[in-house]
Every structure is written in structure tokens, then in C-alpha cells.
PDB file of N, CA and C in Angstrom:
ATOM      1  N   UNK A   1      53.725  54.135-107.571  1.00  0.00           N
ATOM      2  CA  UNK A   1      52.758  54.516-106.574  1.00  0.00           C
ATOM      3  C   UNK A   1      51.648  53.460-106.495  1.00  0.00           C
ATOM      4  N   UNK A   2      51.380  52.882-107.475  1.00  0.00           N
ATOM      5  CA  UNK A   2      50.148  51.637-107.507  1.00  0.00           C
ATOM      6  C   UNK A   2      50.414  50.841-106.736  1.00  0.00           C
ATOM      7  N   UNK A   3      51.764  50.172-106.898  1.00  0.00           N
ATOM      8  CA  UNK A   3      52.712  49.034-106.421  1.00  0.00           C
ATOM      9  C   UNK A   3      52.140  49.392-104.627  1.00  0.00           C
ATOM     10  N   UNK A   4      52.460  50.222-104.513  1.00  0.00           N
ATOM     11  CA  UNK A   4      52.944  50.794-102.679  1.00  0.00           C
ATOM     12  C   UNK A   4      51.196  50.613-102.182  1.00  0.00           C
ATOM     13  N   UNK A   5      50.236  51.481-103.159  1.00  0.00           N
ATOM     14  CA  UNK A   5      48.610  50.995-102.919  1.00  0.00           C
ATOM     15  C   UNK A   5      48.177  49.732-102.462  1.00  0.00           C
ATOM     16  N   UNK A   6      48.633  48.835-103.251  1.00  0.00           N
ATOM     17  CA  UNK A   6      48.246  47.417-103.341  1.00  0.00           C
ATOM     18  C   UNK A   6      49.024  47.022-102.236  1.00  0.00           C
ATOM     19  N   UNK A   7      50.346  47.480-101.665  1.00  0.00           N
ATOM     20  CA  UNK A   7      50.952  46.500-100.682  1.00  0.00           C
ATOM     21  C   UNK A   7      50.329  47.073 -99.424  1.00  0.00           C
ATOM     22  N   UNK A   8      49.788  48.357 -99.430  1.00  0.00           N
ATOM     23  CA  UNK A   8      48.749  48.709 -98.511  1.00  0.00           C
ATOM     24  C   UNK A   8      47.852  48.050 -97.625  1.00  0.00           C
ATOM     25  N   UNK A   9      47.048  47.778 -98.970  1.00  0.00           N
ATOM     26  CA  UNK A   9      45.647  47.300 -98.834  1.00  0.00           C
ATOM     27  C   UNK A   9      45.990  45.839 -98.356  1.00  0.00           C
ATOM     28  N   UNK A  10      46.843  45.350 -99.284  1.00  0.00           N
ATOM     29  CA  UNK A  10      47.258  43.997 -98.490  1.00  0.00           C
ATOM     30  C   UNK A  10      47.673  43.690 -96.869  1.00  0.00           C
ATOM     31  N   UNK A  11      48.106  44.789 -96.814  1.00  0.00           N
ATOM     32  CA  UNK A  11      48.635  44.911 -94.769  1.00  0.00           C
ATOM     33  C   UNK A  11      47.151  45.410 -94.271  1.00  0.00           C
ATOM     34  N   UNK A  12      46.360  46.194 -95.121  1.00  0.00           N
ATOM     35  CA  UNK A  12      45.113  47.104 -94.026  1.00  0.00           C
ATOM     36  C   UNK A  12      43.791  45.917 -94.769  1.00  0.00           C
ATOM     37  N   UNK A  13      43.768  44.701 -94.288  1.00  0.00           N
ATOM     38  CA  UNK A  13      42.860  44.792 -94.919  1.00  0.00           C
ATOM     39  C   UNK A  13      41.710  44.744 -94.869  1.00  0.00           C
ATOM     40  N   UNK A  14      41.012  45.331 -93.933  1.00  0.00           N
ATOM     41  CA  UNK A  14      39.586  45.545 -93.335  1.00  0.00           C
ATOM     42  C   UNK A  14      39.450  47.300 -94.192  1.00  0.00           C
ATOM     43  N   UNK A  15      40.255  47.882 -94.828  1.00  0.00           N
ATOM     44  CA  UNK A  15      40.178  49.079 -95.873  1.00  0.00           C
ATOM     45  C   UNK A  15      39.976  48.735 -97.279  1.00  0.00           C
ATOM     46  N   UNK A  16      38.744  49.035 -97.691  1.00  0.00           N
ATOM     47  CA  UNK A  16      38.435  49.069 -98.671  1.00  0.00           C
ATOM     48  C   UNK A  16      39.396  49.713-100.362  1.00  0.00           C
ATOM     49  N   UNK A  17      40.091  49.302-101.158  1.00  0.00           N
ATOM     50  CA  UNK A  17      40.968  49.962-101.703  1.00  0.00           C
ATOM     51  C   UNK A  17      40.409  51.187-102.512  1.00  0.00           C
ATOM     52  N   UNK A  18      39.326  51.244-102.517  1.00  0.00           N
ATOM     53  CA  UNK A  18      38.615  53.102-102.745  1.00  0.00           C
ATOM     54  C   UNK A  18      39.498  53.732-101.876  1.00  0.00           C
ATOM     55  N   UNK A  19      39.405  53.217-100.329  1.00  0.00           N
ATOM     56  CA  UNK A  19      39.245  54.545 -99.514  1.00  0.00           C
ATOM     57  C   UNK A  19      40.783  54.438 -99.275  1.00  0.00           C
ATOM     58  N   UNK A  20      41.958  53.623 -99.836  1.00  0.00           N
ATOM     59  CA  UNK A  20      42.965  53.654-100.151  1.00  0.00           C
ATOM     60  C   UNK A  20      43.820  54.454-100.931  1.00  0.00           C
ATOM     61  N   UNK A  21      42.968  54.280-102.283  1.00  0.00           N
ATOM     62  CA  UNK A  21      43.213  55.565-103.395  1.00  0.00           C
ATOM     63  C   UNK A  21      42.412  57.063-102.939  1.00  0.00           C
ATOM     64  N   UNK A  22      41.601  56.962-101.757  1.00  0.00           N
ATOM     65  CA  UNK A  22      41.455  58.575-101.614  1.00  0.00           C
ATOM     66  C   UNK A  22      42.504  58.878-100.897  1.00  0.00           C
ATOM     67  N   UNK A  23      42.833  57.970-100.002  1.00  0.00           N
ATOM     68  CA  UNK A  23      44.041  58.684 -99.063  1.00  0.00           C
ATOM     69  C   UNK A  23      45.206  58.812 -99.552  1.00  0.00           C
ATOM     70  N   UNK A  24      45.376  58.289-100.935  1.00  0.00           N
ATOM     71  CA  UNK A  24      46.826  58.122-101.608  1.00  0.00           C
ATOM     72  C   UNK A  24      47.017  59.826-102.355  1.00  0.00           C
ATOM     73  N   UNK A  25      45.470  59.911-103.162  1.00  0.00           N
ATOM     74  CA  UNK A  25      45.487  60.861-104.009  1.00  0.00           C
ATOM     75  C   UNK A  25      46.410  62.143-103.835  1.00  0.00           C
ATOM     76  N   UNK A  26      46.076  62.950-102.866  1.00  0.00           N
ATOM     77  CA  UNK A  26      46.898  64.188-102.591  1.00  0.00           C
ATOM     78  C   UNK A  26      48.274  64.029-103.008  1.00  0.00           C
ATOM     79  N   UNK A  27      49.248  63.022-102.480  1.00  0.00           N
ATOM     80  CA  UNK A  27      50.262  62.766-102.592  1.00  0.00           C
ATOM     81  C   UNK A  27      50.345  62.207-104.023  1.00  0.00           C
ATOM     82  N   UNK A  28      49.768  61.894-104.821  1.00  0.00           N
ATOM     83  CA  UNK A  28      49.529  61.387-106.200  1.00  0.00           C
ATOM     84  C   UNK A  28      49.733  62.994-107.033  1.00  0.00           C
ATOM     85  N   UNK A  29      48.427  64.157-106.449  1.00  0.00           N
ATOM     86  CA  UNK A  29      49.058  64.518-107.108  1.00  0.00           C
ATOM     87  C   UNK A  29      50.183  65.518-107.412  1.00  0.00           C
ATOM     88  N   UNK A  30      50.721  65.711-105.937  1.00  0.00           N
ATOM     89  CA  UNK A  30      51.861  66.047-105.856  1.00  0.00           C
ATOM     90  C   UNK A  30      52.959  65.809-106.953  1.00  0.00           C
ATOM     91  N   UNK A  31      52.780  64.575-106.831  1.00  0.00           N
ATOM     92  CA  UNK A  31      53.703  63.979-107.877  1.00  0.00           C
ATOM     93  C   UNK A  31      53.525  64.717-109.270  1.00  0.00           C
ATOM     94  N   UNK A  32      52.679  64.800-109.433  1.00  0.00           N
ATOM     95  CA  UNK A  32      52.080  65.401-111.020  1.00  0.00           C
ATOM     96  C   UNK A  32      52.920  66.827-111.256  1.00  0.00           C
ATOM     97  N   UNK A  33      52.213  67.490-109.951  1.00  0.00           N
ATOM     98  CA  UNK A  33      52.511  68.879-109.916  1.00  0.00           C
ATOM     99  C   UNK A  33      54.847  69.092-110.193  1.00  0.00           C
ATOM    100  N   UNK A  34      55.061  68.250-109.264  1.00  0.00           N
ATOM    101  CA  UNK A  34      56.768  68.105-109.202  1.00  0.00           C
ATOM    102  C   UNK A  34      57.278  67.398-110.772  1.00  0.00           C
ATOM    103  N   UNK A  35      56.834  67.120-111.334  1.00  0.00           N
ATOM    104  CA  UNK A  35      56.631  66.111-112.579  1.00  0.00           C
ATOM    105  C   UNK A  35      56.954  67.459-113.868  1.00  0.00           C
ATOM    106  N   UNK A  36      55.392  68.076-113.536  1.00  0.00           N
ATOM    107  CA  UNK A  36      55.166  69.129-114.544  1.00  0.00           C
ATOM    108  C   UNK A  36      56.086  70.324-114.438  1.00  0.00           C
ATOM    109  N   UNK A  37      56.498  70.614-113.036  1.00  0.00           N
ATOM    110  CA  UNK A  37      57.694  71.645-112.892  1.00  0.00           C
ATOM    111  C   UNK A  37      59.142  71.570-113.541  1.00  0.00           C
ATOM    112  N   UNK A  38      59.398  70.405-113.122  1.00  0.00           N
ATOM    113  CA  UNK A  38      60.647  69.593-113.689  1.00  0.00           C
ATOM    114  C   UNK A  38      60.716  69.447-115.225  1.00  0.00           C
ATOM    115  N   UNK A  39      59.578  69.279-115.708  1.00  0.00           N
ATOM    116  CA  UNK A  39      59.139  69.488-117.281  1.00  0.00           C
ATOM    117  C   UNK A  39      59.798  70.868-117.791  1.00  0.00           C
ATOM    118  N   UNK A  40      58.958  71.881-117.513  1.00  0.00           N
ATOM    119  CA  UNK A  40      58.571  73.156-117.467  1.00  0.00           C
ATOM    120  C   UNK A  40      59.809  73.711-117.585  1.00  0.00           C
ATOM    121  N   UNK A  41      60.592  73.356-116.079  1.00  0.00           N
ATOM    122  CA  UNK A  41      61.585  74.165-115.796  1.00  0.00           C
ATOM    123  C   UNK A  41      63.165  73.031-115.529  1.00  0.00           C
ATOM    124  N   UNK A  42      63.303  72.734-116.838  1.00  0.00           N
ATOM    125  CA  UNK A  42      64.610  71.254-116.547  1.00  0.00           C
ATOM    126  C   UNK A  42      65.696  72.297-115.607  1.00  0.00           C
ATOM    127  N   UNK A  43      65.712  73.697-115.428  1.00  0.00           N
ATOM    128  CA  UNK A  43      67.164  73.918-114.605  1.00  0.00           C
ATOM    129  C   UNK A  43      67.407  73.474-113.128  1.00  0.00           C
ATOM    130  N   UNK A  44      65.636  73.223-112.901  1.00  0.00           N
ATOM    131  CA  UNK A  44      65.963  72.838-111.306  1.00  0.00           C
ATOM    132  C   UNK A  44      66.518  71.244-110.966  1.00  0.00           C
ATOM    133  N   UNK A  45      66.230  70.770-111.722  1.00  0.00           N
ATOM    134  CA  UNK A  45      66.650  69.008-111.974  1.00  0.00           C
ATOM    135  C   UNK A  45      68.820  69.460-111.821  1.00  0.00           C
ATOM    136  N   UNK A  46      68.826  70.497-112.800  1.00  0.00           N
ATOM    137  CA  UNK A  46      70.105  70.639-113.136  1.00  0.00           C
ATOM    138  C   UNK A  46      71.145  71.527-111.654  1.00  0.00           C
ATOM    139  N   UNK A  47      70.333  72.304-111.539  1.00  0.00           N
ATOM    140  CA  UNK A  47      71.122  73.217-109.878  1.00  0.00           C
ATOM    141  C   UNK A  47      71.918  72.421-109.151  1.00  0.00           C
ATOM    142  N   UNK A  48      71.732  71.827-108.378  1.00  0.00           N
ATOM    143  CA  UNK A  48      72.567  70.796-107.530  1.00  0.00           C
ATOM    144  C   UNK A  48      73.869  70.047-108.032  1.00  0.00           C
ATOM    145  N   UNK A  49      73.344  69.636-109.460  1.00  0.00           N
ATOM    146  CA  UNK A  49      75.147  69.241-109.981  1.00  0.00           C
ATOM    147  C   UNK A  49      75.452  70.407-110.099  1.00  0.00           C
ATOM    148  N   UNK A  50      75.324  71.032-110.542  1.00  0.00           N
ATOM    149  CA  UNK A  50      76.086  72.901-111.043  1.00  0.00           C
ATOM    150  C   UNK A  50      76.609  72.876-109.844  1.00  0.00           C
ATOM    151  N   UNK A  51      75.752  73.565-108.363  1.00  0.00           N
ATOM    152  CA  UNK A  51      76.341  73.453-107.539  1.00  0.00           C
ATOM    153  C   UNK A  51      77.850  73.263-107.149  1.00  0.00           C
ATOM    154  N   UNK A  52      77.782  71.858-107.384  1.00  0.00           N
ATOM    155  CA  UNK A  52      78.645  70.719-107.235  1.00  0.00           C
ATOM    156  C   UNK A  52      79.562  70.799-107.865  1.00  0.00           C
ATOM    157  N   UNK A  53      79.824  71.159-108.956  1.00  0.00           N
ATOM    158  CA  UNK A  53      81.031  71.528-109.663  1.00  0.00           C
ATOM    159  C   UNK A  53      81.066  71.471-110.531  1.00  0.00           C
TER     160      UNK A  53
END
């Protein structure tokens, strides 16, 4: 996610990279939240192969 920030700021660059990382955040911490579930709960990682056969 840093990587993708920086190639941002490099294309926008009259944007300050603060106001880069505010607009990133939400989706940052999405990530966290899908992160900690997947932790929490490894069967959902697992459903889809089951699924599958």
C-alpha cells in the first residue's frame, strides 16, 4: 500500500503526500479489519477451496 502512495503522489504532484495518506487511510484500514478476520476466523480463507472440491 506505501508503494501505490508514493506512485500517487508522484503522478498528483501539486498533492501534498499528508493529504495522500488521508485519502489512502480508510482503505488502509480496511485492510486491517480483512487481515484481523482472516486471523480470527482462518475458515473463510479456507471456504472456496472446500467449495471446490
Amino acid at each position: 500500500m506505501g508503494l501505490n502512495v508514493f506512485i500517487i503522489n508522484s503522478v498528483a504532484r501539486d498533492v501534498p503526500m499528508r493529504e495522500t495518506f488521508k485519502g489512502v487511510m480508510p482503505f488502509f484500514l480496511a485492510e486491517i479489519v480483512r487481515v484481523v478476520l482472516l486471523v480470527a476466523f482462518p475458515a473463510i480463507s479456507l471456504l472456496l477451496p472446500r467449495l471446490m472440491g
